[in-house]
C-alpha atoms as a PDB file:
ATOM      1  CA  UNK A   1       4.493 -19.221 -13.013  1.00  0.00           C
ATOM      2  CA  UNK A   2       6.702 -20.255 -10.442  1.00  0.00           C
ATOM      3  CA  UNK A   3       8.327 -22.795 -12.403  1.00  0.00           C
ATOM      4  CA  UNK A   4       8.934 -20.153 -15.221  1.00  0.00           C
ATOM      5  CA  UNK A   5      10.442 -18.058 -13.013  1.00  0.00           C
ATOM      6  CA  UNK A   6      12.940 -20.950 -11.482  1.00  0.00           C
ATOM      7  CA  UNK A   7      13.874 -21.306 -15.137  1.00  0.00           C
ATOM      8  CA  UNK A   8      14.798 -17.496 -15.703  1.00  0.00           C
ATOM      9  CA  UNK A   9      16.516 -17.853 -12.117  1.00  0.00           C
ATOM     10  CA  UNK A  10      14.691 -14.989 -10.793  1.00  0.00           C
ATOM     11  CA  UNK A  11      15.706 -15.461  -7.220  1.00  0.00           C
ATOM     12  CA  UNK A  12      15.109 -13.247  -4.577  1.00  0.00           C
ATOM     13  CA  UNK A  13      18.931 -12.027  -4.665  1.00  0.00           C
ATOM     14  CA  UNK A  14      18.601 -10.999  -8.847  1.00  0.00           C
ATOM     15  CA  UNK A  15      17.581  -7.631 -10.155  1.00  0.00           C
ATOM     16  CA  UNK A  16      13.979  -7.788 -11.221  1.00  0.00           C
ATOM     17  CA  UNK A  17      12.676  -8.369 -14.317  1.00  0.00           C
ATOM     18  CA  UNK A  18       9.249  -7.216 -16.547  1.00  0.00           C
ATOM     19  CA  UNK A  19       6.685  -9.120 -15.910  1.00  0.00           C
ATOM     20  CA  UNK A  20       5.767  -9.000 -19.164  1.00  0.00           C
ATOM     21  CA  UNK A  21       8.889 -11.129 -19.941  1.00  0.00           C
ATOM     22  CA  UNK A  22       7.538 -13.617 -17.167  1.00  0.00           C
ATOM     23  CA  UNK A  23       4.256 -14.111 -18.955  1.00  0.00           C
ATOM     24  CA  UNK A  24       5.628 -14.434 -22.100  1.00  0.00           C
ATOM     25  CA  UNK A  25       7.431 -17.309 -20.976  1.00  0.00           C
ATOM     26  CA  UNK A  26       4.815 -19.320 -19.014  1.00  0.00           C
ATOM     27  CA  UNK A  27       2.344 -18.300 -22.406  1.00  0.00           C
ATOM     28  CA  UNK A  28       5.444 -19.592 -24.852  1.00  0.00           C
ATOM     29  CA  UNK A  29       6.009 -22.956 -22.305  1.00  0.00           C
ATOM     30  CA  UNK A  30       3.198 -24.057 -20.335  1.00  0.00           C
ATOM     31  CA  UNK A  31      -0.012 -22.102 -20.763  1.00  0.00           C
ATOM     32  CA  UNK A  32      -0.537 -21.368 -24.319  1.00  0.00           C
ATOM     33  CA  UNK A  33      -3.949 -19.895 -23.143  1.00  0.00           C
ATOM     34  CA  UNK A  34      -3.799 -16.147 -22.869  1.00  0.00           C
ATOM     35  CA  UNK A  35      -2.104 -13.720 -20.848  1.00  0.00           C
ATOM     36  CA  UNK A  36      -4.096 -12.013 -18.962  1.00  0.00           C
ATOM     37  CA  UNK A  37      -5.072 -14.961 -16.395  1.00  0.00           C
ATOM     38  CA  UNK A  38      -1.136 -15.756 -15.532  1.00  0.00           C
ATOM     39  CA  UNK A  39      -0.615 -12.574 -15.347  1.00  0.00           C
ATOM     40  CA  UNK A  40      -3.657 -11.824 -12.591  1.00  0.00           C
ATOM     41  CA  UNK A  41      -2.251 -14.835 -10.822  1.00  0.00           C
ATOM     42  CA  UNK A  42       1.288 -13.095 -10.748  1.00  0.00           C
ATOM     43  CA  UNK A  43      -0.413 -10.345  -9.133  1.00  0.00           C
ATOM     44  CA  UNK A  44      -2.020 -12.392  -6.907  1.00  0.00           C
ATOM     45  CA  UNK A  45       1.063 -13.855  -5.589  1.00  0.00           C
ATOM     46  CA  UNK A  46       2.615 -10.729  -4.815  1.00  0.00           C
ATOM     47  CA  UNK A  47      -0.004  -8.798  -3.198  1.00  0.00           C
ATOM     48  CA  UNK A  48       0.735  -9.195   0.303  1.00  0.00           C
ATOM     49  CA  UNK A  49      -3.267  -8.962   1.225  1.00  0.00           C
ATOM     50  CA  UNK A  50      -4.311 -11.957  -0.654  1.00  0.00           C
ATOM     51  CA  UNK A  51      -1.954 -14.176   0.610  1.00  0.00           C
ATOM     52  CA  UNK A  52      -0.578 -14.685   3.890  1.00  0.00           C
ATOM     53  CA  UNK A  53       3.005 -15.124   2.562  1.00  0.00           C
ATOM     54  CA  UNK A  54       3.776 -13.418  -0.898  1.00  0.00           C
ATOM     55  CA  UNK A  55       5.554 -15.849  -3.556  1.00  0.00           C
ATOM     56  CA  UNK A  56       6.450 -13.660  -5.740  1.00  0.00           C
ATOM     57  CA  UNK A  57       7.923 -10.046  -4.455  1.00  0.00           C
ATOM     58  CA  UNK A  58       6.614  -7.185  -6.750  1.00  0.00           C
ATOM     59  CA  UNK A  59       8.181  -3.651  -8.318  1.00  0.00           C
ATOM     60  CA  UNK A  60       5.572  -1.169  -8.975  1.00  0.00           C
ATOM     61  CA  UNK A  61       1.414  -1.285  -8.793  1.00  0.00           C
ATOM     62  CA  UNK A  62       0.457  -4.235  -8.152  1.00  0.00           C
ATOM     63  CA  UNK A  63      -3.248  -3.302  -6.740  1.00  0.00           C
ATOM     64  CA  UNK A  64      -4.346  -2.237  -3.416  1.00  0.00           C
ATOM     65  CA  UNK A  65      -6.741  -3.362  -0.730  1.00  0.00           C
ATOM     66  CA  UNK A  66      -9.273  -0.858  -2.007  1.00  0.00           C
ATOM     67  CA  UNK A  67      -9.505  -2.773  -4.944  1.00  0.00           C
ATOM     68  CA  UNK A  68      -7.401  -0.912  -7.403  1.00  0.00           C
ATOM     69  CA  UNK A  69      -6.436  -3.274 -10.114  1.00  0.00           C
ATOM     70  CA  UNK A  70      -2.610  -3.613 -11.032  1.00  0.00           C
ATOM     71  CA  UNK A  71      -1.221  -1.843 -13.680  1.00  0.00           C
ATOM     72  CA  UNK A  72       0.149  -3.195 -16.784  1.00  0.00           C
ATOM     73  CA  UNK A  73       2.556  -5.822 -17.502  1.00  0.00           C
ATOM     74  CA  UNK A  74       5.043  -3.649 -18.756  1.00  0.00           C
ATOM     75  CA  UNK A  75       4.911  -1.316 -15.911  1.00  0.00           C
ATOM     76  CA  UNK A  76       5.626  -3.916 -13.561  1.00  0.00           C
ATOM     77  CA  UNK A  77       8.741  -6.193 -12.716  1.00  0.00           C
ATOM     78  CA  UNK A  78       8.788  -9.640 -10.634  1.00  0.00           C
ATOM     79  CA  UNK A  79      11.265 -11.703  -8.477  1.00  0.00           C
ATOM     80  CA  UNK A  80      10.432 -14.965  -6.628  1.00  0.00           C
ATOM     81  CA  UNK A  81      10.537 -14.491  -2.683  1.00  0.00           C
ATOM     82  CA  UNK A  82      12.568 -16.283  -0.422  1.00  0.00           C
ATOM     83  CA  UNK A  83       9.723 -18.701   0.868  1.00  0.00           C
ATOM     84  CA  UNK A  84       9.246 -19.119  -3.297  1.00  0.00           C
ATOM     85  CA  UNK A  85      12.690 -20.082  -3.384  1.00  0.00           C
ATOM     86  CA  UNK A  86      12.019 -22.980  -0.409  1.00  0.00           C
ATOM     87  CA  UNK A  87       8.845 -23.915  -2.099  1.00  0.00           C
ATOM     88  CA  UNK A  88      11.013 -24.649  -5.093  1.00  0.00           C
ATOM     89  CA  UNK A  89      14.443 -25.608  -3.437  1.00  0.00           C
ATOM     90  CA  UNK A  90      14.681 -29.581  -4.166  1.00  0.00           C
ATOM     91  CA  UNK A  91      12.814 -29.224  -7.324  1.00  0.00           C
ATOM     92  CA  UNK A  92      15.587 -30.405  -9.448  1.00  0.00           C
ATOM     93  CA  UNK A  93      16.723 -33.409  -7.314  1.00  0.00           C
ATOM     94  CA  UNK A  94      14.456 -35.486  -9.339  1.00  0.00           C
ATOM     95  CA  UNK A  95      12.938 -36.917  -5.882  1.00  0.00           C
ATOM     96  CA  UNK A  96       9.842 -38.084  -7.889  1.00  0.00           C
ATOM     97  CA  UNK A  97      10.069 -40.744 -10.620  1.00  0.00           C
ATOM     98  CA  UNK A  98       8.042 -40.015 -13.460  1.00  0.00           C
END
């Protein structure tokens, strides 16, 4: 997901985008396995109570601590954070031979 989202370049600085588009691409690339499991991972990321530091910052429901689920995909839009953005910073410095 977060790799998908490098691609689109949706740093923490760009205008969000749906999340729908997001999932779409990580389906149409790397997970040709359904959507609604990358999709509860996106929301995973950006809920701020399931992980100490958010990856991915969130624009609209994303759930609550009361266990409220997130609303739909196309209700919702998506950025990377800023500590995404470190996690992925060297990522195309090919420092690994493969």
């Amino acid at each position: 997901i977060l790799y998908a989202m490098h691609d689109l370049n949706l740093t923490s600085k760009v205008a969000y985008k749906k999340s729908a588009r997001i999932v779409g691409d990580v389906i149409g690339k790397y997970h040709p396995h359904g959507d609604i499991s990358v999709y509860d991972a996106l929301v995973r990321m950006a809920q701020s109570f399931s992980m100490r530091a958010p990856l991915v910052d969130g624009q609209g429901n994303f759930g609550s601590v009361d266990g409220d689920s997130a609303a739909a995909m196309r209700y919702t839009e998506a950025r990377m954070t800023r500590i995404a953005e470190e996690v992925l910073r060297d990522l195309d410095k090919d420092t690994v031979n493969f």
